[in-house]
C-alpha atoms as a PDB file:
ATOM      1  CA  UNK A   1      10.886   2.563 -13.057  1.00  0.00           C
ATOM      2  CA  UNK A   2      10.122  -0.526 -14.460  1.00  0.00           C
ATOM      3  CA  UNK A   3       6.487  -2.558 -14.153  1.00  0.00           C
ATOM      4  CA  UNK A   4       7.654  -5.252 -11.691  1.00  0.00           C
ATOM      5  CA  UNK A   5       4.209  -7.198 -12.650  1.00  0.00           C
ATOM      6  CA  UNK A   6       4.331  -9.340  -8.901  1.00  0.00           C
ATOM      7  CA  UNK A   7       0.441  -9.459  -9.286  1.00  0.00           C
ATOM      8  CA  UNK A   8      -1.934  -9.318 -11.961  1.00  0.00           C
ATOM      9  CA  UNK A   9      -5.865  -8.392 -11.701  1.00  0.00           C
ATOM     10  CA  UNK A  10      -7.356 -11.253 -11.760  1.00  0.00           C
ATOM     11  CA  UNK A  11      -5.086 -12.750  -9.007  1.00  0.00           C
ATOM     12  CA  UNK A  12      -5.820  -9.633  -7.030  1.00  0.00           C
ATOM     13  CA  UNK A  13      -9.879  -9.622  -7.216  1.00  0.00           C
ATOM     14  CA  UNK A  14      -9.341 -13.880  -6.495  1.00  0.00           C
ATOM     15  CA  UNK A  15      -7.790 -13.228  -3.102  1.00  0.00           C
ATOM     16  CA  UNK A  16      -9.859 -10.204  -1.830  1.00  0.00           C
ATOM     17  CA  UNK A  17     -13.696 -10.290  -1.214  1.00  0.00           C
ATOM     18  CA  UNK A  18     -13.544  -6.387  -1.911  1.00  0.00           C
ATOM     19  CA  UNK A  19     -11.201  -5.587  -4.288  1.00  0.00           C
ATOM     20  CA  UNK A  20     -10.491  -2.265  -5.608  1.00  0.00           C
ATOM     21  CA  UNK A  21     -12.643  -1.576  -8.605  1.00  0.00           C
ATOM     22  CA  UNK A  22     -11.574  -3.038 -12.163  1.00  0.00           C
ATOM     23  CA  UNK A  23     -11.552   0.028 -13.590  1.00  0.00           C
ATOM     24  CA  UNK A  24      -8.553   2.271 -10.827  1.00  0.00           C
ATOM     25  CA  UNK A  25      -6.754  -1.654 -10.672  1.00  0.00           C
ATOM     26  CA  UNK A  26      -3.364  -0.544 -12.898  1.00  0.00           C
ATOM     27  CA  UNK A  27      -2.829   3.128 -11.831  1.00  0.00           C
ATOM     28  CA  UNK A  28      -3.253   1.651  -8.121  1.00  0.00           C
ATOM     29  CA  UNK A  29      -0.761  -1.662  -8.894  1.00  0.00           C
ATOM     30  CA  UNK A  30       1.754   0.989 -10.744  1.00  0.00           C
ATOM     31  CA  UNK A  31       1.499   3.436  -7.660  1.00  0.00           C
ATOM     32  CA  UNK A  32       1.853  -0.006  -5.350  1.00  0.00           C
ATOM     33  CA  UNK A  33       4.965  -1.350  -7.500  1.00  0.00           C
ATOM     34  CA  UNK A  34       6.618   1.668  -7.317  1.00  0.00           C
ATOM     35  CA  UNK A  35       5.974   2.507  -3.815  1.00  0.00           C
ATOM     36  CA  UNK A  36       7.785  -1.363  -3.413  1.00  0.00           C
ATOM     37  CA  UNK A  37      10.397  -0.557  -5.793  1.00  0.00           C
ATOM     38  CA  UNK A  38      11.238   2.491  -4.444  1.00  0.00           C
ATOM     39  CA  UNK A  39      11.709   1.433  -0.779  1.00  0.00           C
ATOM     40  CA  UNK A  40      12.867  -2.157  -1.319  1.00  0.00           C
ATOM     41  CA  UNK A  41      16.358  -2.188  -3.453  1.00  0.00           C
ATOM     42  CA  UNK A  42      16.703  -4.308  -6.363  1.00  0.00           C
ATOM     43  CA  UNK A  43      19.133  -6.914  -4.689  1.00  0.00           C
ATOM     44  CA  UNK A  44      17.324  -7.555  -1.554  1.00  0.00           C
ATOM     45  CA  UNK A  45      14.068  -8.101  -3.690  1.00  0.00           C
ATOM     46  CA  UNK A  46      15.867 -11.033  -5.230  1.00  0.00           C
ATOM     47  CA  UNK A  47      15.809 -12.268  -2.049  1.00  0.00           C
ATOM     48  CA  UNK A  48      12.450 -12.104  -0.897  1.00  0.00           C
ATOM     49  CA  UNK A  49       9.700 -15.167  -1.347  1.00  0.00           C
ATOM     50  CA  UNK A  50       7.139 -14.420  -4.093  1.00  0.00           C
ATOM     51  CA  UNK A  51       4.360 -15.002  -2.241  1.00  0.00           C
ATOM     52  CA  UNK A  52       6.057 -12.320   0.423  1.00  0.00           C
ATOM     53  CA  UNK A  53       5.810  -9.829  -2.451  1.00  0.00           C
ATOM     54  CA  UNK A  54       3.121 -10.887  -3.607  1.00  0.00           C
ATOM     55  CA  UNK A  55       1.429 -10.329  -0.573  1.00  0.00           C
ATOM     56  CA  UNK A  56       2.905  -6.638   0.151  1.00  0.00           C
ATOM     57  CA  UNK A  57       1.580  -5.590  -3.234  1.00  0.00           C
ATOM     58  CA  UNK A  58      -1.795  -6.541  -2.085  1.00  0.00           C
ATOM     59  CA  UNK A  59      -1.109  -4.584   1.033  1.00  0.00           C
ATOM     60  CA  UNK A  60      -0.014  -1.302  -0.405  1.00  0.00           C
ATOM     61  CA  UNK A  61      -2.567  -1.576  -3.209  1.00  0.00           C
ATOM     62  CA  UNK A  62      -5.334  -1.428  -0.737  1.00  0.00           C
ATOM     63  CA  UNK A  63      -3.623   1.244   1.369  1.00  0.00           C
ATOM     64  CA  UNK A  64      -3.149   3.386  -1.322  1.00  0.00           C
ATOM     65  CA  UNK A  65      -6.501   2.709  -2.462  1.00  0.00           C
ATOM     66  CA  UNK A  66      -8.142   3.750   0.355  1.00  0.00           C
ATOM     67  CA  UNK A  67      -5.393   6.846   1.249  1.00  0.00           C
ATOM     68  CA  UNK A  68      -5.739   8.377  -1.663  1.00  0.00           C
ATOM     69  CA  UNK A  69      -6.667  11.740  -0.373  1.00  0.00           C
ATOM     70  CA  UNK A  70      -4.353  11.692   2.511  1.00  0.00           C
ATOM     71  CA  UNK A  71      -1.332  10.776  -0.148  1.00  0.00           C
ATOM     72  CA  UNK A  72      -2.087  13.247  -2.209  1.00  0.00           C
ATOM     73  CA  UNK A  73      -2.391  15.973   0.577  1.00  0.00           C
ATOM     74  CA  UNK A  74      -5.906  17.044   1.104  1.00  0.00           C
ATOM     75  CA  UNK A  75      -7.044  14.384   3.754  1.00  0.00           C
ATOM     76  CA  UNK A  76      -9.523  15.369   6.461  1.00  0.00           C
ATOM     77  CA  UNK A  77     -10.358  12.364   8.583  1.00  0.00           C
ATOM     78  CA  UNK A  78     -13.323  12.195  11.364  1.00  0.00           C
ATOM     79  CA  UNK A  79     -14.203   9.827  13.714  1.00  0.00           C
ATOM     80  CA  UNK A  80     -18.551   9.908  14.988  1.00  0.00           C
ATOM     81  CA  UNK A  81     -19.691   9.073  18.068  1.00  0.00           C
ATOM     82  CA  UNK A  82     -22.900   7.026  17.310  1.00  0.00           C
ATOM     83  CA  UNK A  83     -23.927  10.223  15.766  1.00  0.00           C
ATOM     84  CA  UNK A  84     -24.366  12.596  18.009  1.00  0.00           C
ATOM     85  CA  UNK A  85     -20.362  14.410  17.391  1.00  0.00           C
ATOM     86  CA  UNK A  86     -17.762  14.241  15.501  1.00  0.00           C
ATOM     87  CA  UNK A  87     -14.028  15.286  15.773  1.00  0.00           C
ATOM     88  CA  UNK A  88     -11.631  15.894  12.747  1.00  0.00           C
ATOM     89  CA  UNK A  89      -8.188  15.558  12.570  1.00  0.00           C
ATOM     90  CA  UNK A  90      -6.100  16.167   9.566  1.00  0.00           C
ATOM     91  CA  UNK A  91      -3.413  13.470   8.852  1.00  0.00           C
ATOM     92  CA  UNK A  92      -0.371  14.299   6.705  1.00  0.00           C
ATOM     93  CA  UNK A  93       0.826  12.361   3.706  1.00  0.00           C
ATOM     94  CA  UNK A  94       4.059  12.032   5.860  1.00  0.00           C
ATOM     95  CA  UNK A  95       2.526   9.755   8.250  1.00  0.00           C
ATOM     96  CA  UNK A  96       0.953   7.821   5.499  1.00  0.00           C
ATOM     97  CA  UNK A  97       3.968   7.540   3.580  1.00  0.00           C
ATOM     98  CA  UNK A  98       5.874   6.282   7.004  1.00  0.00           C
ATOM     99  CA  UNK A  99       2.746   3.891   8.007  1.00  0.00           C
ATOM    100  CA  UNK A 100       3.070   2.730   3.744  1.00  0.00           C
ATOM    101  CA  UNK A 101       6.762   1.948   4.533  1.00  0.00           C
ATOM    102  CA  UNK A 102       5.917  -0.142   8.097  1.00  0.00           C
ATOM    103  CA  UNK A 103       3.504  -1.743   5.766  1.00  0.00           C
ATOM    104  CA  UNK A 104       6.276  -3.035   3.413  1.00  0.00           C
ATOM    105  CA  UNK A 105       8.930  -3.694   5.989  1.00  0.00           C
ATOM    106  CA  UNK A 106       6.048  -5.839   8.025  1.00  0.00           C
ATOM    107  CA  UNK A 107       4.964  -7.805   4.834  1.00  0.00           C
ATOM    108  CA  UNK A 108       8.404  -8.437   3.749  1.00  0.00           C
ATOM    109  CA  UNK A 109       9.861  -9.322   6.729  1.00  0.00           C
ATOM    110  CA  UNK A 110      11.360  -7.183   9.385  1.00  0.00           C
ATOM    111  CA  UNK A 111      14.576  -8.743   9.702  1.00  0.00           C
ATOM    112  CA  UNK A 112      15.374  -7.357   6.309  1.00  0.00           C
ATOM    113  CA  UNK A 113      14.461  -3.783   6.939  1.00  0.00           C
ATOM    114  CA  UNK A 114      17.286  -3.087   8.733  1.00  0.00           C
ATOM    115  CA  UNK A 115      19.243  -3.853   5.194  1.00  0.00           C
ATOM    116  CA  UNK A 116      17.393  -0.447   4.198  1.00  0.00           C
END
């Protein structure tokens, strides 16, 4: 697949107060862009606004970011209770791959997913 360069570092890192380090920027975009590609076919993303894109990169580039572990399969996640317990809960890469695909379908508009 194709690099669909919708957004660039530098226009990332100017729109986000905390971006995702310099350094993990590309492999994250590439993982973002194909996550888009992959979900979104070509001829509806014709038809989608640039800044809508745009702005669902941004989105899945900080999901991803920050899912990493779950994505990839080994994800533990734990909630505290001021400190004094904590509860874990194991979350699958299924139901981060469906919550990455509401992500799209939100950013891009839902009246297109349906098109999907």
């Amino acid at each position: 697949m194709e690099n669909l360069k919708i957004i660039d570092w530098e226009y990332y890192s100017s729109h986000f107060p905390n971006p995702i380090p310099k350094k993990n920027f590309d492999a994250v975009l590439n993982q973002a862009e194909l996550e888009f590609g992959e979900t979104v076919p070509k001829f509806m993303q014709d038809k989608i606004e640039e800044s809508r894109k745009q702005n669902c990169i941004f989105k899945l580039c900080n999901f991803i970011y920050q899912n990493e572990a779950v994505l990839s399969g080994s994800a533990l996640t734990s909630a505290g209770n001021n400190g004094y317990s904590e509860s874990y809960a194991f979350q699958t890469p299924d139901a981060a791959r469906n919550a990455m695909k509401k992500l799209i379908y939100d950013s891009i508009g839902t009246r297109m997913a349906g098109a999907f």
